[in-house]
C-alpha atoms as a PDB file:
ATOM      1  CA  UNK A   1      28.717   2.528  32.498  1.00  0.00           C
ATOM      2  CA  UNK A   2      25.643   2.499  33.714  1.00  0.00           C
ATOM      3  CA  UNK A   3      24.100   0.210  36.941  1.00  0.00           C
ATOM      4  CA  UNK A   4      25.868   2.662  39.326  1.00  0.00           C
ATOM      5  CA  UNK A   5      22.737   4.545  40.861  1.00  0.00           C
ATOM      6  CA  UNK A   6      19.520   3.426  41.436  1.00  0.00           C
ATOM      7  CA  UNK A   7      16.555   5.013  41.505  1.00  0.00           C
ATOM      8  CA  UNK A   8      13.606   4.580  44.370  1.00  0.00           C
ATOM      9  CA  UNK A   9      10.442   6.036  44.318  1.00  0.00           C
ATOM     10  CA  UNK A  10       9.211   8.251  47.586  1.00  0.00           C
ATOM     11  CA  UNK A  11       6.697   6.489  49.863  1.00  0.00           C
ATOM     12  CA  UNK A  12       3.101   8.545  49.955  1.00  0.00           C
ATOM     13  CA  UNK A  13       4.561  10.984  48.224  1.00  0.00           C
ATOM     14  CA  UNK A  14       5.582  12.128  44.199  1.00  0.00           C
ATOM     15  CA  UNK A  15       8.995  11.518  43.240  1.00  0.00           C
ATOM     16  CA  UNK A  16      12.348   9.502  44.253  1.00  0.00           C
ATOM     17  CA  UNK A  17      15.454   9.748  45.313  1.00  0.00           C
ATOM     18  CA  UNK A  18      18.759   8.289  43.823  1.00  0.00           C
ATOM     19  CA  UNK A  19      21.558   6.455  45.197  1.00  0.00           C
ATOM     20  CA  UNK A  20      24.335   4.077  44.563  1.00  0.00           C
ATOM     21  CA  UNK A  21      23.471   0.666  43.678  1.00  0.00           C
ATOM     22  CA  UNK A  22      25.730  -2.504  45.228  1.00  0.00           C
ATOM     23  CA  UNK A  23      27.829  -2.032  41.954  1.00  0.00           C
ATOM     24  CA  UNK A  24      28.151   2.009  42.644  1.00  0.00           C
ATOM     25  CA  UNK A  25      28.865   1.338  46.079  1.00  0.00           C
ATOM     26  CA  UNK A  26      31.985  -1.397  44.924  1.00  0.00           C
ATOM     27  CA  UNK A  27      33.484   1.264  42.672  1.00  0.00           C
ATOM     28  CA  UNK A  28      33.029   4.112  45.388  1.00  0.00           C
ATOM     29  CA  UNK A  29      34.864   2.278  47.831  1.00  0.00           C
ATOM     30  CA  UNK A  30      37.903   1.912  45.398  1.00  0.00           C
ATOM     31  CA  UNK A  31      37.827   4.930  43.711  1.00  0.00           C
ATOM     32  CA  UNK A  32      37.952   6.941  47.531  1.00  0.00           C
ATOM     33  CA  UNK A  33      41.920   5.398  47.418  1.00  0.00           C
ATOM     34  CA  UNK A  34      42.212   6.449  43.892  1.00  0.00           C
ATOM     35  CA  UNK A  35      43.105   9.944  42.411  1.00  0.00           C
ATOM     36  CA  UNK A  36      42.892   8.779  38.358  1.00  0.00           C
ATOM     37  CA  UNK A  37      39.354   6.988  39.025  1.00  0.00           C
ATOM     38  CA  UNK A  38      36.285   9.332  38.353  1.00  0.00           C
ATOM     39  CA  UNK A  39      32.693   9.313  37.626  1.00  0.00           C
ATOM     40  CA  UNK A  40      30.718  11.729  35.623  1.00  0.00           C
ATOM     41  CA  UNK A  41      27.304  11.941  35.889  1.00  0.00           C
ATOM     42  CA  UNK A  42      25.750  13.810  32.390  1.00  0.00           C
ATOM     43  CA  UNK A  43      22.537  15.349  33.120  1.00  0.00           C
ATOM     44  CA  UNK A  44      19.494  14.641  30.549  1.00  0.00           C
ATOM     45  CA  UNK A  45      17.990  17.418  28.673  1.00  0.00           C
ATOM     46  CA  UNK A  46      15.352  17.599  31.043  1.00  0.00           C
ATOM     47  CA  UNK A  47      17.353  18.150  34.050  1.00  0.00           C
ATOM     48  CA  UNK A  48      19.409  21.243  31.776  1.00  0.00           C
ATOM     49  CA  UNK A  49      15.983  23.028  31.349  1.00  0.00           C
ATOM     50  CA  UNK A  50      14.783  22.526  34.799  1.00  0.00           C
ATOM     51  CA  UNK A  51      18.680  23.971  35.836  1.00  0.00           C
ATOM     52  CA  UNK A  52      18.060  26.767  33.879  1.00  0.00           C
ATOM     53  CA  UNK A  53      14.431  27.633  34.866  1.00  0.00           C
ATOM     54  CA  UNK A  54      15.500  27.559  37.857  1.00  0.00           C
ATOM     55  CA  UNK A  55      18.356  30.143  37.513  1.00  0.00           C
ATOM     56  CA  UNK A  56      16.351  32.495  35.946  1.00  0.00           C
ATOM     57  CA  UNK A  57      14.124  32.663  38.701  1.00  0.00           C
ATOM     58  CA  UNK A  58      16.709  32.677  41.176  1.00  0.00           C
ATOM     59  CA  UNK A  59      18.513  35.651  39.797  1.00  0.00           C
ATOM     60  CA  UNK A  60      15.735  37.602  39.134  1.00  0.00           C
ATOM     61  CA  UNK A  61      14.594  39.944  42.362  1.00  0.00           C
ATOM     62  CA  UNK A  62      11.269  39.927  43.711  1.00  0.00           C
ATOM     63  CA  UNK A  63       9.410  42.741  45.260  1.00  0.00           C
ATOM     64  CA  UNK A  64       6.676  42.042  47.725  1.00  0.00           C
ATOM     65  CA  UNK A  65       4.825  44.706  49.132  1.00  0.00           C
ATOM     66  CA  UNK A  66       2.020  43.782  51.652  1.00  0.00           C
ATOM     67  CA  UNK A  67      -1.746  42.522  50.030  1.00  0.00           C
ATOM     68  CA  UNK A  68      -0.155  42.156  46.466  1.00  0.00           C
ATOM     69  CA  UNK A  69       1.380  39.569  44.382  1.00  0.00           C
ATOM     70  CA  UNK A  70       4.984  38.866  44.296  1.00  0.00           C
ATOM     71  CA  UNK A  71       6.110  40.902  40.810  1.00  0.00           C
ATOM     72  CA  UNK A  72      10.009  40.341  39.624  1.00  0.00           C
ATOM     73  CA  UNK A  73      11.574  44.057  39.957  1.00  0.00           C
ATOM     74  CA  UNK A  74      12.126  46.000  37.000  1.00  0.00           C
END
């Protein structure tokens, strides 16, 4: 199942986007009229830690006081 996305790296800049490839696009426009046709997209093991980095920072609180570094609450 794969050929559904492609990948395009950003102009001047570091990274890319991703989007549906011709054959993506095909099953998208079939599967919009369907309710038994779906796509799951499995993150990589990379993606999971960055997802969970990510939460961690996010739920921790920061307190910023004025001429000091931000320092998570305790």
């Amino acid at each position: 199942m794969q050929g559904y996305l492609k990948e395009t790296n950003v102009q001047g800049g570091f990274g890319s986007t991703v989007d549906l490839s011709k054959k993506g696009s095909q099953w998208f426009g079939k599967a919009k009229h369907s309710s038994t046709m779906k796509m799951m997209i499995v993150p990589n093991a990379e993606l999971l830690h960055e997802e969970k980095s990510s939460q961690k920072m996010r739920s921790s609180d920061l307190v910023i006081s004025a001429g000091a570094p931000a320092t998570p609450a305790k």
